[in-house]
C-alpha atoms as a PDB file:
ATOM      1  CA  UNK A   1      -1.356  10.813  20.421  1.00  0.00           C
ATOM      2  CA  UNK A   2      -1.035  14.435  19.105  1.00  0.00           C
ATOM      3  CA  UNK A   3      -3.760  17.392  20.280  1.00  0.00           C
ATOM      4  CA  UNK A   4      -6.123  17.730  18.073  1.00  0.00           C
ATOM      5  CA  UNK A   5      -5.579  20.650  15.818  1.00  0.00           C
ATOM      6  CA  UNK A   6      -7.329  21.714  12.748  1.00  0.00           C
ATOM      7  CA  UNK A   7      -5.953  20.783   9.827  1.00  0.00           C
ATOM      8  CA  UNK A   8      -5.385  22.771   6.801  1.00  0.00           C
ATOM      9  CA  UNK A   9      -7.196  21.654   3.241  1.00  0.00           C
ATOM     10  CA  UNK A  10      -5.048  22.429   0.254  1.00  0.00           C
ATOM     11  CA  UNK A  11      -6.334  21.982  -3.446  1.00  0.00           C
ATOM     12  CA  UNK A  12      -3.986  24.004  -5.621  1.00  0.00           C
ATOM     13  CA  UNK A  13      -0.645  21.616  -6.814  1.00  0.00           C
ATOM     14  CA  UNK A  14       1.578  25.335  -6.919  1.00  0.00           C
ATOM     15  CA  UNK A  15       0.304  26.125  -3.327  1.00  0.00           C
ATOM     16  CA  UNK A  16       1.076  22.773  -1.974  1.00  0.00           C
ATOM     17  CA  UNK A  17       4.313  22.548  -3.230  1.00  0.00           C
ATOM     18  CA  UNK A  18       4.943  25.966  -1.670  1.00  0.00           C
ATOM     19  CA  UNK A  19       3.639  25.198   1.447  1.00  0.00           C
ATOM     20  CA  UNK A  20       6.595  22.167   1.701  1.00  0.00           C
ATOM     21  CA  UNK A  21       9.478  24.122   0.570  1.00  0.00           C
ATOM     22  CA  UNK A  22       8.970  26.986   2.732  1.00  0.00           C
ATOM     23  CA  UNK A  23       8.646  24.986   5.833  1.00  0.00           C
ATOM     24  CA  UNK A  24      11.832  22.561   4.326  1.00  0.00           C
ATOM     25  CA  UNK A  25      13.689  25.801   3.720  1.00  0.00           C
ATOM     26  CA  UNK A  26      12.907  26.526   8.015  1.00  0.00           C
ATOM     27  CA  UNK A  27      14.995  23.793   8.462  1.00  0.00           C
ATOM     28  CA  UNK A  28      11.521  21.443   9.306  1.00  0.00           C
ATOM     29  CA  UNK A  29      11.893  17.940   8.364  1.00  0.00           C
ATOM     30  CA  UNK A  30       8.442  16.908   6.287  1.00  0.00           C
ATOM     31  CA  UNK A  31       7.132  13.576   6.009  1.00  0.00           C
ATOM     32  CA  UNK A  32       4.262  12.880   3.544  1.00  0.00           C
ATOM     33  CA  UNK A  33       1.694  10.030   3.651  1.00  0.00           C
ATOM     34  CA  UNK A  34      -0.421   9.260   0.219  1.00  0.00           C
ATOM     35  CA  UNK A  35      -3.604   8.007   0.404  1.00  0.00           C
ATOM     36  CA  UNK A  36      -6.787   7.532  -1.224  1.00  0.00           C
ATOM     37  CA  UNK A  37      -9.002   8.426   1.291  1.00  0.00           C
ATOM     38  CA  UNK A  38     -11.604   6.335   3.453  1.00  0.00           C
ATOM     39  CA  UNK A  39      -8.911   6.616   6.250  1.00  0.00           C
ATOM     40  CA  UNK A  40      -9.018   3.665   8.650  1.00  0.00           C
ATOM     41  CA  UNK A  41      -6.556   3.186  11.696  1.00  0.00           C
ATOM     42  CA  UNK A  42      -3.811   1.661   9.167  1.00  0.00           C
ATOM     43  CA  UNK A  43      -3.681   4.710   7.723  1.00  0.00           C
ATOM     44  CA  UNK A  44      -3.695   6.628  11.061  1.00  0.00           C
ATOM     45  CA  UNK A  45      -0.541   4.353  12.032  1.00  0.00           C
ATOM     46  CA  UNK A  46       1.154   6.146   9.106  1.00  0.00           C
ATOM     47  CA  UNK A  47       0.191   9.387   9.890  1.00  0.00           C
ATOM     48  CA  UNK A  48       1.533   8.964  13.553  1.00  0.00           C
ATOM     49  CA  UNK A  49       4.791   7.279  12.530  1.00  0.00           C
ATOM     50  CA  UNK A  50       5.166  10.733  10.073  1.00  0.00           C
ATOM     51  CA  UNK A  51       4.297  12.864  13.033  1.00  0.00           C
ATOM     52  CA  UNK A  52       6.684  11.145  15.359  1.00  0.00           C
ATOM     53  CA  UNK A  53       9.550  11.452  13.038  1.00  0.00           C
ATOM     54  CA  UNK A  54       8.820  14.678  10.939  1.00  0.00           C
ATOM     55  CA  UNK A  55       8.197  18.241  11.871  1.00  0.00           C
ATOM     56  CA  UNK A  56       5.122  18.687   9.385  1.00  0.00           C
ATOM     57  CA  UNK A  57       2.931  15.976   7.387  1.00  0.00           C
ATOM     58  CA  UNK A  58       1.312  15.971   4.659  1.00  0.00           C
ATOM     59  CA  UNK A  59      -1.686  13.540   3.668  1.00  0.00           C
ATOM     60  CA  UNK A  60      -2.844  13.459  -0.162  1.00  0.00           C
ATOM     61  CA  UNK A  61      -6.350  12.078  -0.428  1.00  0.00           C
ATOM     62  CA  UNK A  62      -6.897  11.557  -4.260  1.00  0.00           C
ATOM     63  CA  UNK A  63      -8.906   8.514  -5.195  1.00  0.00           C
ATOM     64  CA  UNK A  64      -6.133   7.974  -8.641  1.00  0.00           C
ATOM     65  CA  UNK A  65      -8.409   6.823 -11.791  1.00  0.00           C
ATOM     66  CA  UNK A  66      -5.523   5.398 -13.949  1.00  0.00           C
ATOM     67  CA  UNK A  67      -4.817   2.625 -11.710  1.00  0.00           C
ATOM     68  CA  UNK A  68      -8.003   1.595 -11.756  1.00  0.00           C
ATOM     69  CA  UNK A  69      -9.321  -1.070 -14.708  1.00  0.00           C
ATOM     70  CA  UNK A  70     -12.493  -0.680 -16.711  1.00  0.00           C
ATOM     71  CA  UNK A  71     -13.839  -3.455 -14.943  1.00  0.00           C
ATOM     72  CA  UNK A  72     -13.364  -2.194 -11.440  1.00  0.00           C
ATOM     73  CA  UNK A  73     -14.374  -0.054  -8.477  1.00  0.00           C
ATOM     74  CA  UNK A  74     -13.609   3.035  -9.440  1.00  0.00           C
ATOM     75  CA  UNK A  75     -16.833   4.531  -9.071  1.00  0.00           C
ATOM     76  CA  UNK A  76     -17.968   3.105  -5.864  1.00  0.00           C
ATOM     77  CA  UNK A  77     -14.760   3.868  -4.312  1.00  0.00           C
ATOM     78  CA  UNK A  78     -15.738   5.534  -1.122  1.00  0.00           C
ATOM     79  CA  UNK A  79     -15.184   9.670  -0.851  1.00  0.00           C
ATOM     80  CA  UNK A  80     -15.662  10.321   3.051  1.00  0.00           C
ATOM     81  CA  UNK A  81     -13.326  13.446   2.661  1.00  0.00           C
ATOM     82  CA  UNK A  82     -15.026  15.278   5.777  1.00  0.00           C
ATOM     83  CA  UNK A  83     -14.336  11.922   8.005  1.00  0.00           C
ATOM     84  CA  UNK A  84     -10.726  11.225   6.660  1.00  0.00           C
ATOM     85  CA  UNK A  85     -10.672  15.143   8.384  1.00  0.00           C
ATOM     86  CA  UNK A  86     -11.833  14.253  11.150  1.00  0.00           C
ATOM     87  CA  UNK A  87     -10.123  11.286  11.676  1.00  0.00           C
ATOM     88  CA  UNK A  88      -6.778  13.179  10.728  1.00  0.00           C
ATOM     89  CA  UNK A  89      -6.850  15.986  13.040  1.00  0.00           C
ATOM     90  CA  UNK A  90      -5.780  13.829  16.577  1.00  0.00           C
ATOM     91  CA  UNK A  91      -3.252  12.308  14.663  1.00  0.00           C
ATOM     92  CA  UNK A  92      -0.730  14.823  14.058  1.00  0.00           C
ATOM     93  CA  UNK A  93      -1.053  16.119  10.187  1.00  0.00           C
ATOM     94  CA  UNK A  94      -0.818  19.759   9.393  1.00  0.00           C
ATOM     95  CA  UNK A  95      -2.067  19.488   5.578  1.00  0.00           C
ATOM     96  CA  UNK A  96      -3.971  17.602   3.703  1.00  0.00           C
ATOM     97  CA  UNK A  97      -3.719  17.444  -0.247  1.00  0.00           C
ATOM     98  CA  UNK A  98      -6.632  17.517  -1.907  1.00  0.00           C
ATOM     99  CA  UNK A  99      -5.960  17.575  -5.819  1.00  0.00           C
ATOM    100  CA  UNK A 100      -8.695  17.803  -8.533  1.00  0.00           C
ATOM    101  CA  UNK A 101      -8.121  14.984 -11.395  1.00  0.00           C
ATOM    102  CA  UNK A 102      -7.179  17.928 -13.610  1.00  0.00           C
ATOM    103  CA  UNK A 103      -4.613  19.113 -11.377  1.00  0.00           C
ATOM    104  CA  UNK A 104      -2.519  15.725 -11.511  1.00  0.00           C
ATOM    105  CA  UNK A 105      -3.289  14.558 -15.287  1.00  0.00           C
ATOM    106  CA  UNK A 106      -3.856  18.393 -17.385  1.00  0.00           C
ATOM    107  CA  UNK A 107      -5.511  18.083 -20.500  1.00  0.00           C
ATOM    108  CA  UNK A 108      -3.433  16.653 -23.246  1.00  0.00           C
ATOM    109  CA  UNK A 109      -1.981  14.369 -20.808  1.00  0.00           C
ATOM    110  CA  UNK A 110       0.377  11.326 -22.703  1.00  0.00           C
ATOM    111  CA  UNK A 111       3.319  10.878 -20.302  1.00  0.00           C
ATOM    112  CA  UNK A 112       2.956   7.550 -17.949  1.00  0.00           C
ATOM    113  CA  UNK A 113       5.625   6.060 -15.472  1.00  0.00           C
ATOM    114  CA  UNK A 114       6.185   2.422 -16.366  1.00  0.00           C
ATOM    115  CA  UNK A 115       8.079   0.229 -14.136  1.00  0.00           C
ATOM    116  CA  UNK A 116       9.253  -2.809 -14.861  1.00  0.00           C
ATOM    117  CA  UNK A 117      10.813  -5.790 -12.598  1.00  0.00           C
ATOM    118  CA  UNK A 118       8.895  -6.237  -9.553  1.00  0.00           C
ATOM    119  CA  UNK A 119       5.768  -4.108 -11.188  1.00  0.00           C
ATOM    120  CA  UNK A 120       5.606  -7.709 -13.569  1.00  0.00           C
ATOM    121  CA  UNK A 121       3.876 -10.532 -11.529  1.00  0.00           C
ATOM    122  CA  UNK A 122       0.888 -10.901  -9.228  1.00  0.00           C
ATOM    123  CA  UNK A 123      -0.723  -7.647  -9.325  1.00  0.00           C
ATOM    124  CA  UNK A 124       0.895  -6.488 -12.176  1.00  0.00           C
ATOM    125  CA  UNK A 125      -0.334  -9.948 -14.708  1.00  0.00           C
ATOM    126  CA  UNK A 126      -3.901  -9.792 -12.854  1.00  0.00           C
ATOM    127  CA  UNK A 127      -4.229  -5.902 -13.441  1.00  0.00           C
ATOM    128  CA  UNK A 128      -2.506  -4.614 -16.452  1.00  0.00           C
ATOM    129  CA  UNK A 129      -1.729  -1.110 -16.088  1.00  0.00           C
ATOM    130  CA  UNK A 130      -2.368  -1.107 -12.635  1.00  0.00           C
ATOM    131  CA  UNK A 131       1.231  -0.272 -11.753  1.00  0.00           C
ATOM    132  CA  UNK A 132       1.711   2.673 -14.187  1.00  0.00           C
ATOM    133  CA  UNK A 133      -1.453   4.248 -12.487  1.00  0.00           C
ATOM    134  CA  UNK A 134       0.413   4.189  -9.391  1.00  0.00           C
ATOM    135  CA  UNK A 135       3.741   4.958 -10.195  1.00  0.00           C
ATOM    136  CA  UNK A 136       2.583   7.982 -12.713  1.00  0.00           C
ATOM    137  CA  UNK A 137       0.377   9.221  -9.327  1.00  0.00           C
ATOM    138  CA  UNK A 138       3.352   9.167  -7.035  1.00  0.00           C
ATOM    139  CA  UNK A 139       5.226  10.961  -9.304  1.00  0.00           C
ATOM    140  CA  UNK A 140       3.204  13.440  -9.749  1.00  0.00           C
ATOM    141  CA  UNK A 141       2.662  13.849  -5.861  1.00  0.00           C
ATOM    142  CA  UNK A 142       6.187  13.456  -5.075  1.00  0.00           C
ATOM    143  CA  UNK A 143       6.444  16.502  -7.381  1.00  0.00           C
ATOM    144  CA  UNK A 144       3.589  18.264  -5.407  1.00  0.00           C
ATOM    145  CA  UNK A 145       4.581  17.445  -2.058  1.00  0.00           C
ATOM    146  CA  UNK A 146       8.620  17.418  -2.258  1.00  0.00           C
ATOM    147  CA  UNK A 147       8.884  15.873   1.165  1.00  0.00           C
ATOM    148  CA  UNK A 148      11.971  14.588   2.665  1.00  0.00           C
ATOM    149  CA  UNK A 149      10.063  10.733   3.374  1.00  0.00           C
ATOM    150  CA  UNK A 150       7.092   9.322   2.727  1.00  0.00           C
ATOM    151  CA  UNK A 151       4.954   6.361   4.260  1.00  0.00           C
ATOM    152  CA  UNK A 152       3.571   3.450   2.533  1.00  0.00           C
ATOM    153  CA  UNK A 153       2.119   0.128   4.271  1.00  0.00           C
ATOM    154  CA  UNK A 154       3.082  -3.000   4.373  1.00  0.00           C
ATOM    155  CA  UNK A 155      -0.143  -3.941   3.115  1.00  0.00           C
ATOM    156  CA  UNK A 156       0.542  -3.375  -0.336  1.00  0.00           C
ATOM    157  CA  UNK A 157       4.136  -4.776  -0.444  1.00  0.00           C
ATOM    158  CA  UNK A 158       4.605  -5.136  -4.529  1.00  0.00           C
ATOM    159  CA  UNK A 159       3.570  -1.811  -4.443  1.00  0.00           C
ATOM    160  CA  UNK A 160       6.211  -0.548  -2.099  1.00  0.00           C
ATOM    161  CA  UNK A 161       8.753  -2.259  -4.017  1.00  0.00           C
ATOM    162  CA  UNK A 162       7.237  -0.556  -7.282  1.00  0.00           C
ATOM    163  CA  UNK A 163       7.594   3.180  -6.005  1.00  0.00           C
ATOM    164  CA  UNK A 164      11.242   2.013  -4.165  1.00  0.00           C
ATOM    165  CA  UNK A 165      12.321   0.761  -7.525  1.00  0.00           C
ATOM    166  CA  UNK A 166      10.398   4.254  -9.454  1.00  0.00           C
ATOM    167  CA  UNK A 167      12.404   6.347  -6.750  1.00  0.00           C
ATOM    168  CA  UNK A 168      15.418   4.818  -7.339  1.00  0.00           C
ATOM    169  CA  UNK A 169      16.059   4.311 -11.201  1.00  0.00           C
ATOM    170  CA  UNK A 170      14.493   8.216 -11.530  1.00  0.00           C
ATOM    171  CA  UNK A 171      16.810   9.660  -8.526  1.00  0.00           C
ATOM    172  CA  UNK A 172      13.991  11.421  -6.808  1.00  0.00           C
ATOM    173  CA  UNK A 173      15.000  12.904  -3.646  1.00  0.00           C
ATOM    174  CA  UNK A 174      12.713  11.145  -1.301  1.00  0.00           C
ATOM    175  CA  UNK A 175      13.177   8.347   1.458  1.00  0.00           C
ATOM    176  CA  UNK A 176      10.430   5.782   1.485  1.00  0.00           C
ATOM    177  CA  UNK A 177       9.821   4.240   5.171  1.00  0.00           C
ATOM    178  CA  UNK A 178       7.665   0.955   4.904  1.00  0.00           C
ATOM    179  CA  UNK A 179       5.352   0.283   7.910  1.00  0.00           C
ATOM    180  CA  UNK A 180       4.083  -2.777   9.598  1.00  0.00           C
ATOM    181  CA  UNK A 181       0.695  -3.585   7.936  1.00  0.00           C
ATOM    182  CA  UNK A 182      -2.539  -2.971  11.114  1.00  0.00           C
ATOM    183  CA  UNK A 183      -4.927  -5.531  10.908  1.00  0.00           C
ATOM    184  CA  UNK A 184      -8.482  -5.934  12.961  1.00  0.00           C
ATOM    185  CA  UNK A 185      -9.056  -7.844  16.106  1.00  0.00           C
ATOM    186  CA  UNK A 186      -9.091 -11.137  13.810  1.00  0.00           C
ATOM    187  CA  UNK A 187      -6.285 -10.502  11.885  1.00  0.00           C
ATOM    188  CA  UNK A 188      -7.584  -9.070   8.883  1.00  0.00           C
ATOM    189  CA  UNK A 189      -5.572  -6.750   7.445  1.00  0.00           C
ATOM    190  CA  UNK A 190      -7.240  -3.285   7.582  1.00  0.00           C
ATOM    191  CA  UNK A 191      -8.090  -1.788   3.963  1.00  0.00           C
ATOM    192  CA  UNK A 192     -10.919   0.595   2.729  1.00  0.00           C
ATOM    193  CA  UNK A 193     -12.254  -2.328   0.908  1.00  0.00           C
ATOM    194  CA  UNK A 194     -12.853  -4.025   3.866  1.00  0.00           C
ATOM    195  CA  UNK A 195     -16.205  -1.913   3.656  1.00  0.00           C
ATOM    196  CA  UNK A 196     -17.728  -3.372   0.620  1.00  0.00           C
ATOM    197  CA  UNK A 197     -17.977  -6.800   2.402  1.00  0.00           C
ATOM    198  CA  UNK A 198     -21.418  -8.340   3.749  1.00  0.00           C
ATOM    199  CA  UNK A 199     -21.506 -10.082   7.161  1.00  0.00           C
ATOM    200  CA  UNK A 200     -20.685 -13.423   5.882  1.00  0.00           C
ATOM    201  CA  UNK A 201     -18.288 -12.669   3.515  1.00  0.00           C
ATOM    202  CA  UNK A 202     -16.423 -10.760   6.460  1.00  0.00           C
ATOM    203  CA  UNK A 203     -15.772 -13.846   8.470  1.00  0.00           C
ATOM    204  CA  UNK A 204     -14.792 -15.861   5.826  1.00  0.00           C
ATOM    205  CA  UNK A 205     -12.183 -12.480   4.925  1.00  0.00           C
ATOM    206  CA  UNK A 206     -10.549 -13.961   8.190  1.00  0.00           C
ATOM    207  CA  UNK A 207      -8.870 -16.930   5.520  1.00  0.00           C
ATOM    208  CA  UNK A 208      -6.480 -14.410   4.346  1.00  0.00           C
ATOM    209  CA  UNK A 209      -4.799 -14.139   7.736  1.00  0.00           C
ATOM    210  CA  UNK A 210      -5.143 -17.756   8.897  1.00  0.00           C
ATOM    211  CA  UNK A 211      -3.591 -19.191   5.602  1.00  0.00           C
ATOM    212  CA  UNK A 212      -0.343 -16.772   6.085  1.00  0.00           C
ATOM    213  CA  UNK A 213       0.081 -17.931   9.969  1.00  0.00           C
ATOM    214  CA  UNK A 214      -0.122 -21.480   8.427  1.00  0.00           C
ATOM    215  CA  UNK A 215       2.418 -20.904   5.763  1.00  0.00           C
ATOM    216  CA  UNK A 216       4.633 -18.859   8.195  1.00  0.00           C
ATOM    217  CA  UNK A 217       4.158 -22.277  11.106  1.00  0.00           C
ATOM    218  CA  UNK A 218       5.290 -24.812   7.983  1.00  0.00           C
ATOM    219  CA  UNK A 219       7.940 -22.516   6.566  1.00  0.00           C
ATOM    220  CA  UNK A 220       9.470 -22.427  10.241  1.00  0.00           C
ATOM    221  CA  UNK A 221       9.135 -26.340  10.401  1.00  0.00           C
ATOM    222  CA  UNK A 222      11.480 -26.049   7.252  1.00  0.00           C
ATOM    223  CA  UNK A 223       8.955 -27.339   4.650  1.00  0.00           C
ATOM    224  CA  UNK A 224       9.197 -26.682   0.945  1.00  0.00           C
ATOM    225  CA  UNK A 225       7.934 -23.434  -0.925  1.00  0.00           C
ATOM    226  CA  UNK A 226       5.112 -25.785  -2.668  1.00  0.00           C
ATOM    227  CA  UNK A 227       3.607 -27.351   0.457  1.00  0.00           C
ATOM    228  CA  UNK A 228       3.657 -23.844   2.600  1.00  0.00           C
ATOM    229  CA  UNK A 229       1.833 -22.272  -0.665  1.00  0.00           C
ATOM    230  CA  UNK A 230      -0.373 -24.843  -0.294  1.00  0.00           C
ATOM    231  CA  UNK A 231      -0.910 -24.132   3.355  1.00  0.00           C
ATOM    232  CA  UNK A 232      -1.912 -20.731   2.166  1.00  0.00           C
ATOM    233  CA  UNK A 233      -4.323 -22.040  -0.191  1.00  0.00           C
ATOM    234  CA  UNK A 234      -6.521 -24.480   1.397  1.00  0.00           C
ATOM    235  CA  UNK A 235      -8.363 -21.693   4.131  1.00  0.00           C
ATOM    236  CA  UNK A 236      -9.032 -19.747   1.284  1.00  0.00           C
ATOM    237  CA  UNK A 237     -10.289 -22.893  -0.546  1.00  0.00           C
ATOM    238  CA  UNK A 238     -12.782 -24.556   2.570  1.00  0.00           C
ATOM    239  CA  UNK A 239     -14.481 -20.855   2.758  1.00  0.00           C
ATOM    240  CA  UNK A 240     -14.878 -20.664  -1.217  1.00  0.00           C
ATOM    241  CA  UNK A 241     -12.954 -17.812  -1.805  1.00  0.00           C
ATOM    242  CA  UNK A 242     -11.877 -17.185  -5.416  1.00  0.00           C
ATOM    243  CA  UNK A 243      -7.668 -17.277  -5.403  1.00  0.00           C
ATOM    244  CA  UNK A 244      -5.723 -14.755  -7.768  1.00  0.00           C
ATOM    245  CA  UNK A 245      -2.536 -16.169  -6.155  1.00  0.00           C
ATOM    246  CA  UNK A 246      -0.995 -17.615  -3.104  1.00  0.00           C
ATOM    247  CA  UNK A 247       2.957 -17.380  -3.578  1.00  0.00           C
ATOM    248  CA  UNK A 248       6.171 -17.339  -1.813  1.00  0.00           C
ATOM    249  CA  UNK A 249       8.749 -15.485  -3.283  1.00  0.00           C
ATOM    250  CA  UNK A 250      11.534 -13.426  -2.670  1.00  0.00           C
ATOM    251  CA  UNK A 251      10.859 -10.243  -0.794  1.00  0.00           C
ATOM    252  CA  UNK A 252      13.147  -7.534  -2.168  1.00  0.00           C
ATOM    253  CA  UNK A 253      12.286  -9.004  -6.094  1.00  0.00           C
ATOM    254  CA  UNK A 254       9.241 -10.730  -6.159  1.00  0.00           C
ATOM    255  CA  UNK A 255      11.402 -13.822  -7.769  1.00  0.00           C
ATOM    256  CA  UNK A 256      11.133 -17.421  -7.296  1.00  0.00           C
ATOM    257  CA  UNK A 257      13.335 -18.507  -4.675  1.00  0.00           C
ATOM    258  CA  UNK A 258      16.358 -20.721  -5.344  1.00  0.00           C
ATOM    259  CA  UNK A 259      16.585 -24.490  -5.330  1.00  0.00           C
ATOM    260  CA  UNK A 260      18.935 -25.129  -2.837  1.00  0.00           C
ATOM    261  CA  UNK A 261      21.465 -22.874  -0.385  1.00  0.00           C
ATOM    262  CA  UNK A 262      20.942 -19.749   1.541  1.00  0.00           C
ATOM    263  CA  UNK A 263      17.718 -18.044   0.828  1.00  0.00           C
ATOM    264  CA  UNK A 264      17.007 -14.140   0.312  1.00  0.00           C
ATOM    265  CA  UNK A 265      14.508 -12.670   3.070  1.00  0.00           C
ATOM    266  CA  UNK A 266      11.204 -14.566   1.663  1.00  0.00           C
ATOM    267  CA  UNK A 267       7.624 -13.217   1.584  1.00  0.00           C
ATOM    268  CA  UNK A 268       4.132 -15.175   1.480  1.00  0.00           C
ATOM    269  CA  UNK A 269       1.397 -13.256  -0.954  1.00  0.00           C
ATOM    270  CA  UNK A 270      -2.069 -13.765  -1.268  1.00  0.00           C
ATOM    271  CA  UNK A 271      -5.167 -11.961  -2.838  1.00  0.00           C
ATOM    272  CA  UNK A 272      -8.421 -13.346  -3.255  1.00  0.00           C
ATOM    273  CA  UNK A 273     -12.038 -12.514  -4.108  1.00  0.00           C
ATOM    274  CA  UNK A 274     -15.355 -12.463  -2.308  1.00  0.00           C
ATOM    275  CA  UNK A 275     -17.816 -11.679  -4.584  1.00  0.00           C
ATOM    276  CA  UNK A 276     -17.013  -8.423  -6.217  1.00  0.00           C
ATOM    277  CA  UNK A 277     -14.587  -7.308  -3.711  1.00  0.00           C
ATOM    278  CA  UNK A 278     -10.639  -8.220  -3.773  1.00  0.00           C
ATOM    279  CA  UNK A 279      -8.463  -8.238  -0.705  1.00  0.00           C
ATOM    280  CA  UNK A 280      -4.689  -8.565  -0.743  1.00  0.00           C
ATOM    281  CA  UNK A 281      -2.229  -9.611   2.249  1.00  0.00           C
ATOM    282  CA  UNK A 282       1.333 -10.843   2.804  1.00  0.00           C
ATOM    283  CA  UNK A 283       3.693 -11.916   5.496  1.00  0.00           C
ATOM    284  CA  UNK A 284       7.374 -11.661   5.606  1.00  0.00           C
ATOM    285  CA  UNK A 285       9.000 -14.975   6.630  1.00  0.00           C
ATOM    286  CA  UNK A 286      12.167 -15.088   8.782  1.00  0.00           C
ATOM    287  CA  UNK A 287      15.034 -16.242   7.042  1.00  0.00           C
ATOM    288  CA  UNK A 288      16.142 -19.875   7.299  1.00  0.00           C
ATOM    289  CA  UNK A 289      19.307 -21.137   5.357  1.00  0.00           C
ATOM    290  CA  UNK A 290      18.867 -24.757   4.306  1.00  0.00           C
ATOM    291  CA  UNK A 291      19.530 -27.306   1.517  1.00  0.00           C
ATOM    292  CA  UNK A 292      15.575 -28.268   0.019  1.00  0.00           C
END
């Protein structure tokens, strides 16, 4: 782990974006890892994965209102700004990026980034303009913080293969590294939502994980798509959690896999409710070519 040093605060877009070219122009590689804020050890992972492979890193806390819906947490969404600091400074950033709402949607704002394809299912049907929040916010901080990579998790695989697909199609000169998703003793997948849950609901949380290491035993075993989404299910199901899906689909497209023949690398998603609060998680499968 990297000494602790202090690290630098940084509010204004301009200065930011200064701050990043200068140190690019030095010939110092720059990695850049967006966030939210109420930093957890997933989020640390990132930061030390920038820090082993960059010369400088950048984290943007910025908690991004248009991806939220009018129905959810917006509000509540924690703002532990002095932690996330703290919790930063062992880890190896030198900024962090601290934009005020203003700053990344000006007054008069009417321009959004819509993505299409793998922005469409899942996340995308269950949260309708969800995806244009995040890839309008991305934008925006790619433009802030022109980095030469940035770090996303695992975690929230559609929406890696949303900002992959926005960096692509808009030729923005940025490499996107995905990382391995860090999940609690139990196998939970860490998430700052993780926070909202009460002591029951976080043990029945635990579904999530033990319905993907079912699928992933069955899909091994060579059974169909239907019975290893139903493997997925039924956890979820005996602890009464509310299912918005429980798929497997192609991982590079998010499209139903084919019939018969060699199948594309294949992913299992899930996302369910406990009361008010909503937890995704996946798991990529290892291949397996077979007639079904």
């Amino acid at each position: 782990m990297t000494a602790a040093v202090k690290v630098a605060q940084i509010r204004a877009p301009a200065a930011m974006r200064a701050a990043v070219l200068e140190a690019r122009a030095a010939g110092r590689r720059v990695g850049f890892v967006p966030t939210m804020g109420a930093l957890h050890e997933g989020h640390a992972s990132l930061v030390e994965r920038a820090a082993a492979e960059c010369d400088d890193v950048v984290v943007s806390i910025f908690v991004n209102p248009t991806q939220f819906g009018p129905t959810e947490d917006f509000a509540r969404y924690p703002r532990t700004l002095a932690a996330d600091a703290a919790l930063l400074e062992p880890r190896g950033a030198r900024w962090i990026f601290v934009p005020e709402p203003a700053d990344m949607y000006p007054p008069g704002a009417a321009t959004r980034v819509v993505v299409d394809g793998p922005a469409r299912p899942f996340e995308g049907e269950i949260r309708p303009g969800h995806f244009a929040g995040v890839a309008t916010v991305v934008c925006r901080l790619f433009h802030c913080v022109p980095a030469d990579v940035a770090y996303f998790g695992a975690k929230d695989w559609q929406q890696t293969l949303v900002v992959k697909r926005m960096v692509c199609d808009l030729g923005l000169p940025i490499e996107i590294t995905v990382c391995p998703t860090v999940r609690e003793a139990d196998g939970l997948a860490m998430s700052s939502r993780n926070a909202y849950l009460g002591v029951d609901e976080r043990q029945r949380a635990v579904a999530l994980h033990e319905g993907l290491c079912a699928a992933e035993r069955l899909w091994q075993s060579g059974a169909d798509v239907a019975a290893v989404e139903l493997a997925i299910r039924q956890p979820l199901e005996a602890r009464g959690i509310a299912i918005d899906y429980a798929a497997v689909v192609a991982a590079e497209t998010l499209e139903p896999l084919p019939v018969a023949g060699a199948e594309p690398p294949a992913i299992a998603l899930v996302a369910g409710r406990l009361g008010s609060t909503r937890l995704i998680d996946n798991r990529l499968l290892p291949p397996r070519s077979r007639t079904r």
